[in-house]
Each structure stands twice: as structure tokens, then as C-alpha cells.
PDB file of N, CA and C in Angstrom:
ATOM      1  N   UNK A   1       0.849  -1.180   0.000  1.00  0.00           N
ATOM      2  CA  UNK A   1       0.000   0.000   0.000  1.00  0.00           C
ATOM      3  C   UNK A   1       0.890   1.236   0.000  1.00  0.00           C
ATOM      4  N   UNK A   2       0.094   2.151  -0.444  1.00  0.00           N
ATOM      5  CA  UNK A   2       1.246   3.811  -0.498  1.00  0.00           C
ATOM      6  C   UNK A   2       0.107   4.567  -0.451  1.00  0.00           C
ATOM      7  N   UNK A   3       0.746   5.695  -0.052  1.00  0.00           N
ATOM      8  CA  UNK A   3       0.384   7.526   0.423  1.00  0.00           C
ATOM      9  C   UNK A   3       0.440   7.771  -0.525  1.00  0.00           C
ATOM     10  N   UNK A   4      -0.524   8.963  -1.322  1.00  0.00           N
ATOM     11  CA  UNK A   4       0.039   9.996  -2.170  1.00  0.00           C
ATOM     12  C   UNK A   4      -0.291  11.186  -1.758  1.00  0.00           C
ATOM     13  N   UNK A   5       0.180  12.058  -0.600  1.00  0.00           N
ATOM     14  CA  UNK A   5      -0.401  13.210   0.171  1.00  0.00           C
ATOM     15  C   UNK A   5      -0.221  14.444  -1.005  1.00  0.00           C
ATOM     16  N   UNK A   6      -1.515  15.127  -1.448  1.00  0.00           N
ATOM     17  CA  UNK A   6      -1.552  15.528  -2.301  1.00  0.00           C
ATOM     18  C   UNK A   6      -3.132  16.986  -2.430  1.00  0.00           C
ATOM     19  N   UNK A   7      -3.187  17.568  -1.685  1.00  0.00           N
ATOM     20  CA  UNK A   7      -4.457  18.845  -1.444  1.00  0.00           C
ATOM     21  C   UNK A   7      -4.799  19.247  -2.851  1.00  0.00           C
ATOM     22  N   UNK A   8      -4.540  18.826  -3.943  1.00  0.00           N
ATOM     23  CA  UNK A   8      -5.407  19.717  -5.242  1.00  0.00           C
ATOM     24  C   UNK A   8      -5.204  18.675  -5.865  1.00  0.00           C
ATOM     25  N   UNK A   9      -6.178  18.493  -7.287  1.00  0.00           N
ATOM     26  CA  UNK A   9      -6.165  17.590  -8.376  1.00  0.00           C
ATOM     27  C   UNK A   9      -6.263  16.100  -7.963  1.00  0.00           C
ATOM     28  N   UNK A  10      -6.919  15.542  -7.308  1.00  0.00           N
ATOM     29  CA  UNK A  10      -6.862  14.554  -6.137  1.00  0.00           C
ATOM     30  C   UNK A  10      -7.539  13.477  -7.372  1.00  0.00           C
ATOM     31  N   UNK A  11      -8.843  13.936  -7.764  1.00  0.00           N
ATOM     32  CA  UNK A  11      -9.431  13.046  -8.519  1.00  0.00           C
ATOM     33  C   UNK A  11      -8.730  12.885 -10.128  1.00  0.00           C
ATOM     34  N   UNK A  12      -8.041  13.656 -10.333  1.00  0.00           N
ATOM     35  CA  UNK A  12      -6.764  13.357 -11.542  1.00  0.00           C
ATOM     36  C   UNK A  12      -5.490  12.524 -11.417  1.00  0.00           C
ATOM     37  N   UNK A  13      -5.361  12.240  -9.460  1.00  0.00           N
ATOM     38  CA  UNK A  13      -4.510  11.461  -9.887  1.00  0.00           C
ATOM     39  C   UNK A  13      -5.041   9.962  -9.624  1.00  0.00           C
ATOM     40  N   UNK A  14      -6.353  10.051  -8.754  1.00  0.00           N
ATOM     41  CA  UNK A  14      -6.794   8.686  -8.943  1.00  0.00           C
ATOM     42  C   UNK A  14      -6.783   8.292  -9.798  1.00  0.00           C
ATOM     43  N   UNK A  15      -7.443   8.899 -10.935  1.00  0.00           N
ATOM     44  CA  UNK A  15      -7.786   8.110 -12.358  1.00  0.00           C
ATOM     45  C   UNK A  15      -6.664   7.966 -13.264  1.00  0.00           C
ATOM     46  N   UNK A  16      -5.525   9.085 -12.768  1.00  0.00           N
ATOM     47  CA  UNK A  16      -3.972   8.612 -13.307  1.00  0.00           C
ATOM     48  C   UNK A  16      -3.528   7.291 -13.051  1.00  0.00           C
ATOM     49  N   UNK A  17      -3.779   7.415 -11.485  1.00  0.00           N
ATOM     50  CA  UNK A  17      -3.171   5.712 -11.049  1.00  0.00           C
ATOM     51  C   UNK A  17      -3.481   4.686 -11.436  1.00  0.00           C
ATOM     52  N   UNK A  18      -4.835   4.748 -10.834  1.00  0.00           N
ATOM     53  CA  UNK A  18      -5.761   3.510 -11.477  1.00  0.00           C
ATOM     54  C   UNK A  18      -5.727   2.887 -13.282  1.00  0.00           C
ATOM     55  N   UNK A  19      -5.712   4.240 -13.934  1.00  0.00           N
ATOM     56  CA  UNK A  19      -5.438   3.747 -15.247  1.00  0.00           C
ATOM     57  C   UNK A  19      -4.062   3.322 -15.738  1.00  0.00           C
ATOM     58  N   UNK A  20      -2.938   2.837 -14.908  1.00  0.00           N
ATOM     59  CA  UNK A  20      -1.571   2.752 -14.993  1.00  0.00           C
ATOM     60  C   UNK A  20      -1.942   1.135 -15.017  1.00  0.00           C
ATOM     61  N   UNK A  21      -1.445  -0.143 -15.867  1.00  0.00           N
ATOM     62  CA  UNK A  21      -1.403  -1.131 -16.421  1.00  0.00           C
ATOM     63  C   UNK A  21       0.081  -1.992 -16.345  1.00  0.00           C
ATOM     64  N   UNK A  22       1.334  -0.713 -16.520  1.00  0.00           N
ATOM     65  CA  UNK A  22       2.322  -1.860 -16.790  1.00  0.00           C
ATOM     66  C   UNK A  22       2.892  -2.225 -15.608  1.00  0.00           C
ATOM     67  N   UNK A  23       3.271  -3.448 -15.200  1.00  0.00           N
ATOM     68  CA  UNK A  23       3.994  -4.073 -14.034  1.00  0.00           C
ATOM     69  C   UNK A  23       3.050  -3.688 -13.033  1.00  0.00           C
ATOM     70  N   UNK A  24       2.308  -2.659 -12.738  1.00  0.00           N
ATOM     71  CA  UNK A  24       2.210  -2.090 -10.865  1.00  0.00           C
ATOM     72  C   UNK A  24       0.630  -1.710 -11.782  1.00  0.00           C
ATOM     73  N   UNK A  25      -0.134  -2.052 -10.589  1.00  0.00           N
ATOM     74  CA  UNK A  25      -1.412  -1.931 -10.561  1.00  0.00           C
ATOM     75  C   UNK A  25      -2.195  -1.269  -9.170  1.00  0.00           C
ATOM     76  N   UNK A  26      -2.608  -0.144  -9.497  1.00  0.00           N
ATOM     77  CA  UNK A  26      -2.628   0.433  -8.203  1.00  0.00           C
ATOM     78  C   UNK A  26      -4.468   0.932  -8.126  1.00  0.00           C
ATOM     79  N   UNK A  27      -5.112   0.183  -6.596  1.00  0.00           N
ATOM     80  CA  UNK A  27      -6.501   0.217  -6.840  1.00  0.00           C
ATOM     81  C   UNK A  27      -6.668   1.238  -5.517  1.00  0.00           C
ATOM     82  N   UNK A  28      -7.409   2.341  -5.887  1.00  0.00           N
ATOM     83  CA  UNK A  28      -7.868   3.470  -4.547  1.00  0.00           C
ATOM     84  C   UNK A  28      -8.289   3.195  -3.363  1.00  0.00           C
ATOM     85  N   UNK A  29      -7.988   2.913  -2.486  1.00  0.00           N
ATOM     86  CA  UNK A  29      -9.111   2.483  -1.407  1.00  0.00           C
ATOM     87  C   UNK A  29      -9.411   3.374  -0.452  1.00  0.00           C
ATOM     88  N   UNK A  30      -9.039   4.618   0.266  1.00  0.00           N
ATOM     89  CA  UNK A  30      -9.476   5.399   0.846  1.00  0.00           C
ATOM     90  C   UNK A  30      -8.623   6.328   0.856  1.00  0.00           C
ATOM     91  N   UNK A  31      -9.563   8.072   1.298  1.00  0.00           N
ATOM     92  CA  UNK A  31      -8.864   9.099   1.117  1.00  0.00           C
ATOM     93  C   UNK A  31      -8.719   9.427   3.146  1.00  0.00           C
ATOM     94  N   UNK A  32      -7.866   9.945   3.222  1.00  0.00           N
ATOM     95  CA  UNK A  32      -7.872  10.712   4.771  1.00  0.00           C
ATOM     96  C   UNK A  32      -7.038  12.038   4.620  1.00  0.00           C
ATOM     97  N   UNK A  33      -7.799  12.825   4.913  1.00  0.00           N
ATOM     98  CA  UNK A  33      -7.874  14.141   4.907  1.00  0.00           C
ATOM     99  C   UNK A  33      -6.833  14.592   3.026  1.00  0.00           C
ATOM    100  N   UNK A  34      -5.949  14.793   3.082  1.00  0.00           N
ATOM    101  CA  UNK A  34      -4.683  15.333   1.884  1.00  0.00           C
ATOM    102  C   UNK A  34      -4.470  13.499   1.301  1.00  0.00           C
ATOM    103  N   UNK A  35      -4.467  12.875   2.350  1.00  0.00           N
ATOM    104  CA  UNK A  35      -3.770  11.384   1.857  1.00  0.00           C
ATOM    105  C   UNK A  35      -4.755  10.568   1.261  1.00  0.00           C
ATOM    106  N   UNK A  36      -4.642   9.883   0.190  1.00  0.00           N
ATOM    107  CA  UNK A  36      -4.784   8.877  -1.002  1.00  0.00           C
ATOM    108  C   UNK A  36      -4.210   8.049  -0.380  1.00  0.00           C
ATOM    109  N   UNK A  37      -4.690   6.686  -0.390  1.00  0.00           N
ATOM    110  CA  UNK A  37      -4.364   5.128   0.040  1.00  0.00           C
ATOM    111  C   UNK A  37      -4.737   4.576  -1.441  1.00  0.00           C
ATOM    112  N   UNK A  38      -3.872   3.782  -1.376  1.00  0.00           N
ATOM    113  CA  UNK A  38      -4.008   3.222  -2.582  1.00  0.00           C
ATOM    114  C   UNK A  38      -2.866   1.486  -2.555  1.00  0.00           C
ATOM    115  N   UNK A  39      -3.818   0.955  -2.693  1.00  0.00           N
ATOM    116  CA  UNK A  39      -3.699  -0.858  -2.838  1.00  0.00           C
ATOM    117  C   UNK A  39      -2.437  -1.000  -4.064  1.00  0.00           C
ATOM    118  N   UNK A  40      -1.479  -1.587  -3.837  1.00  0.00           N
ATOM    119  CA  UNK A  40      -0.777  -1.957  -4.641  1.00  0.00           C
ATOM    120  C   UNK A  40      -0.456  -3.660  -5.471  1.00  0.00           C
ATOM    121  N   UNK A  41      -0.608  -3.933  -6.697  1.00  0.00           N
ATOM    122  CA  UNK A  41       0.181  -4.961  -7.046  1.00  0.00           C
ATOM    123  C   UNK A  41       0.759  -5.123  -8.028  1.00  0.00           C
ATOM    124  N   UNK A  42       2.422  -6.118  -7.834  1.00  0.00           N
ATOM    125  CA  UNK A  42       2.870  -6.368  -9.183  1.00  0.00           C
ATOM    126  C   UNK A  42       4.385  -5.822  -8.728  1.00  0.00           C
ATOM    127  N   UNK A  43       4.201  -5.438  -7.690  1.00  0.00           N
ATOM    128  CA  UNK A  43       5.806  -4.290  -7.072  1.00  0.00           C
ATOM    129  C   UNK A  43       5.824  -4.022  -5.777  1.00  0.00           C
ATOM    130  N   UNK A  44       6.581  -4.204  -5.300  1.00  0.00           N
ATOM    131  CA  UNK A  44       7.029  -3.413  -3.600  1.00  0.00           C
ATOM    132  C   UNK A  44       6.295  -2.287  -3.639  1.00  0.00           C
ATOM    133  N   UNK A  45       6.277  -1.371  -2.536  1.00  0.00           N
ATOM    134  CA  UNK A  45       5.749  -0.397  -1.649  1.00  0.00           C
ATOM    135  C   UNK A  45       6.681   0.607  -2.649  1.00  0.00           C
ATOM    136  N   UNK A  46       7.859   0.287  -2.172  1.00  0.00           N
ATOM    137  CA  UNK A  46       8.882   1.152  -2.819  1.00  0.00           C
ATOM    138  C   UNK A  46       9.107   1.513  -4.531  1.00  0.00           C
ATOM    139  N   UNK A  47       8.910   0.557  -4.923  1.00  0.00           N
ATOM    140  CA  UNK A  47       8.752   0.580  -6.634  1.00  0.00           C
ATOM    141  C   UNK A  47       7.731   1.194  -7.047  1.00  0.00           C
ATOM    142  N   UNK A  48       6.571   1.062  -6.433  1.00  0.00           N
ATOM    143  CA  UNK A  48       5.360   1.433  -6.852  1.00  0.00           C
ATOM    144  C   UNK A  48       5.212   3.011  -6.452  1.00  0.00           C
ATOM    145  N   UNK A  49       6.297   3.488  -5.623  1.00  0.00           N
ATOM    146  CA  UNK A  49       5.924   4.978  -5.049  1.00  0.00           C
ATOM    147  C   UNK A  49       6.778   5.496  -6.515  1.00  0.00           C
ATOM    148  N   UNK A  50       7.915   5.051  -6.470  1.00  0.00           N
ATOM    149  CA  UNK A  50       8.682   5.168  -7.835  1.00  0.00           C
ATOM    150  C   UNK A  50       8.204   5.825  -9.170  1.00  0.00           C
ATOM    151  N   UNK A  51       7.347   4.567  -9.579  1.00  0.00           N
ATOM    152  CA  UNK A  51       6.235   4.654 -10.189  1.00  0.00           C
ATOM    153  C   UNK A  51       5.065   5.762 -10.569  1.00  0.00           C
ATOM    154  N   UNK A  52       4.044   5.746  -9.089  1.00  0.00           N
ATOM    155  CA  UNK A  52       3.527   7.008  -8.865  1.00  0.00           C
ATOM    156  C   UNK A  52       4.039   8.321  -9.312  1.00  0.00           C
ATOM    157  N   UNK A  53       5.319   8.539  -8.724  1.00  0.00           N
ATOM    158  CA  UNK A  53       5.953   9.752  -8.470  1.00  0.00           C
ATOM    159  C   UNK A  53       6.153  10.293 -10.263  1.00  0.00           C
ATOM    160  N   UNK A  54       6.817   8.892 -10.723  1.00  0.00           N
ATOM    161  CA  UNK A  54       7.001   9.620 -12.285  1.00  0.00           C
ATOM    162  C   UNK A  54       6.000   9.829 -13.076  1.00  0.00           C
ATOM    163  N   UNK A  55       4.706   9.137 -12.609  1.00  0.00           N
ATOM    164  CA  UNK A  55       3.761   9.135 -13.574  1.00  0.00           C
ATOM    165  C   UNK A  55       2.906  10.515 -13.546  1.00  0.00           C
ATOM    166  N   UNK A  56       3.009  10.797 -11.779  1.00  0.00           N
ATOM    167  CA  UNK A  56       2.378  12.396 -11.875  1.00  0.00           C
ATOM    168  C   UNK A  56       3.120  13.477 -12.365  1.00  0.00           C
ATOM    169  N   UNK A  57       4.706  13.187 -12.284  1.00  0.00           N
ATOM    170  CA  UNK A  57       5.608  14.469 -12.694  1.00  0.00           C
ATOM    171  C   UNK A  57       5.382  13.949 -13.998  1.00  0.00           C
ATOM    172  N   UNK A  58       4.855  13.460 -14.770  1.00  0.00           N
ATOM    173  CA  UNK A  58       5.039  13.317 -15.947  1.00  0.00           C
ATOM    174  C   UNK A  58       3.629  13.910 -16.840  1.00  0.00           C
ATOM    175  N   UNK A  59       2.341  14.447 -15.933  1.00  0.00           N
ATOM    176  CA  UNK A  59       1.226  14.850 -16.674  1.00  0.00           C
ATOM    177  C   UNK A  59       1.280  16.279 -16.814  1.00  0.00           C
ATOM    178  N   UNK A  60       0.873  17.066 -17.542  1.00  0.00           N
ATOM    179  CA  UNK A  60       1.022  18.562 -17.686  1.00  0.00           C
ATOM    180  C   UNK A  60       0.987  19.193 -16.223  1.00  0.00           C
ATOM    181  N   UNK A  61      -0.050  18.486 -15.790  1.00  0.00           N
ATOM    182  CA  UNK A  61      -1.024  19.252 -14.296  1.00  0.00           C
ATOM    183  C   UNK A  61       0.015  18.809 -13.302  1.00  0.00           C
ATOM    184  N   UNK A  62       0.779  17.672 -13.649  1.00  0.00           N
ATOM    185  CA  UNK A  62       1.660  17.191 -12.263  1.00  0.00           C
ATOM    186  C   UNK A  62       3.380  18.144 -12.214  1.00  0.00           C
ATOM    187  N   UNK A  63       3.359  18.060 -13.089  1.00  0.00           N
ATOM    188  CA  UNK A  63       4.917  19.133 -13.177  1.00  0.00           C
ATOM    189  C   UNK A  63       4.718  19.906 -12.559  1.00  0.00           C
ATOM    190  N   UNK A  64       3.413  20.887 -11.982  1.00  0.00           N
ATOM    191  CA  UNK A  64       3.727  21.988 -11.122  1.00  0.00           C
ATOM    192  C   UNK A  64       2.804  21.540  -9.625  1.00  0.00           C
ATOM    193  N   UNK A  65       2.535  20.151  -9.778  1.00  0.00           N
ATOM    194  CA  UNK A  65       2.063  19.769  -8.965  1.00  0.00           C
ATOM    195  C   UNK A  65       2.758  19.093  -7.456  1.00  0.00           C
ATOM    196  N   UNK A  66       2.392  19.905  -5.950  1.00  0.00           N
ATOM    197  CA  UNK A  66       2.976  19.563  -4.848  1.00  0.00           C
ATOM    198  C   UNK A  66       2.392  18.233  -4.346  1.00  0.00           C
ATOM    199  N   UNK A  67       3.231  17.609  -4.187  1.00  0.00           N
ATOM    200  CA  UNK A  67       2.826  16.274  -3.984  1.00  0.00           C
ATOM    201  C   UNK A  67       3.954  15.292  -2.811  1.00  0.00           C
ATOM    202  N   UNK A  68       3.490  14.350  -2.470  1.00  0.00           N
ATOM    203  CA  UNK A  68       4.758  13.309  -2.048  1.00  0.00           C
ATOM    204  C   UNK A  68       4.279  12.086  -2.111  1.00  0.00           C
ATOM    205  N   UNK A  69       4.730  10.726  -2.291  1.00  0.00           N
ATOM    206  CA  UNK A  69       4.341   9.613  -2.200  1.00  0.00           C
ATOM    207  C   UNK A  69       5.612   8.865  -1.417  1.00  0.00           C
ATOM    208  N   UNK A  70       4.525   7.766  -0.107  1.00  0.00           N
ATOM    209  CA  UNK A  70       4.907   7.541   0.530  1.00  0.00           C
ATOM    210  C   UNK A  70       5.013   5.756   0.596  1.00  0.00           C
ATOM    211  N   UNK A  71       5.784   4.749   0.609  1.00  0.00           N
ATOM    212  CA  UNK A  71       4.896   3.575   1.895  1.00  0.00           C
ATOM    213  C   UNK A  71       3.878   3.784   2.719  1.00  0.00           C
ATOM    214  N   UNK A  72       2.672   3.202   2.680  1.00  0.00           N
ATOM    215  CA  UNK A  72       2.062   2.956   3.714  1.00  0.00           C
ATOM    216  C   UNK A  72       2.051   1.990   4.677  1.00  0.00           C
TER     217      UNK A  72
END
């Protein structure tokens, strides 16, 4: 499981994640307060934050987007 503590664009990156397919499969399961939980498979905790991290710095909206992804 992983954090993605993240206050704006929240529902852009669910549907970022969720729609991510190769190796790491990542399913939403609850928000708490800024933090995104999100179910991981296919990769470590660690790979999959990896993952996350490039896939949001990688959307127009995520380059200026404050963010962190964590282990949960």
C-alpha cells in the first residue's frame, strides 16, 4: 500500500493511477484528509511509489504539482 499526500487535483490522480497497467497496478481504497491510500500490485511499496511519483511528474497538471508519495 502507499500515500500519495496531495491537497489539489486529487481526482486526476486517482484516475492517473488507477489507469496505470504496466507491471504495478494500483486500486484506490481510501482518502484521509490530503492522503490517497491506494492498494498496490505487481511491485514493492517502494517501486510502486517510484512509479507514482514519475507518472504524476510526468502529466502537464503534475509538473507543477505539490505532492509526495509515501509507503504505507
Amino acid at each position: 500500500m502507499i500515500a500519495v499526500n496531495v491537497a489539489m487535483q486529487q481526482d486526476k490522480v486517482i484516475e492517473l493511477l488507477e489507469s496505470l497497467t504496466e507491471n504495478v497496478t494500483f486500486t484506490y481504497k481510501e482518502k484521509k484528509g490530503i492522503k490517497l491510500l491506494f492498494e498496490v500490485k505487481g511491485a514493492s511499496a517502494e517501486e510502486a511509489v517510484k512509479v507514482a511519483k514519475e507518472s504524476i511528474k510526468a502529466q502537464p497538471w503534475g509538473s507543477v504539482l505539490f505532492f509526495q508519495c509515501t509507503p504505507a
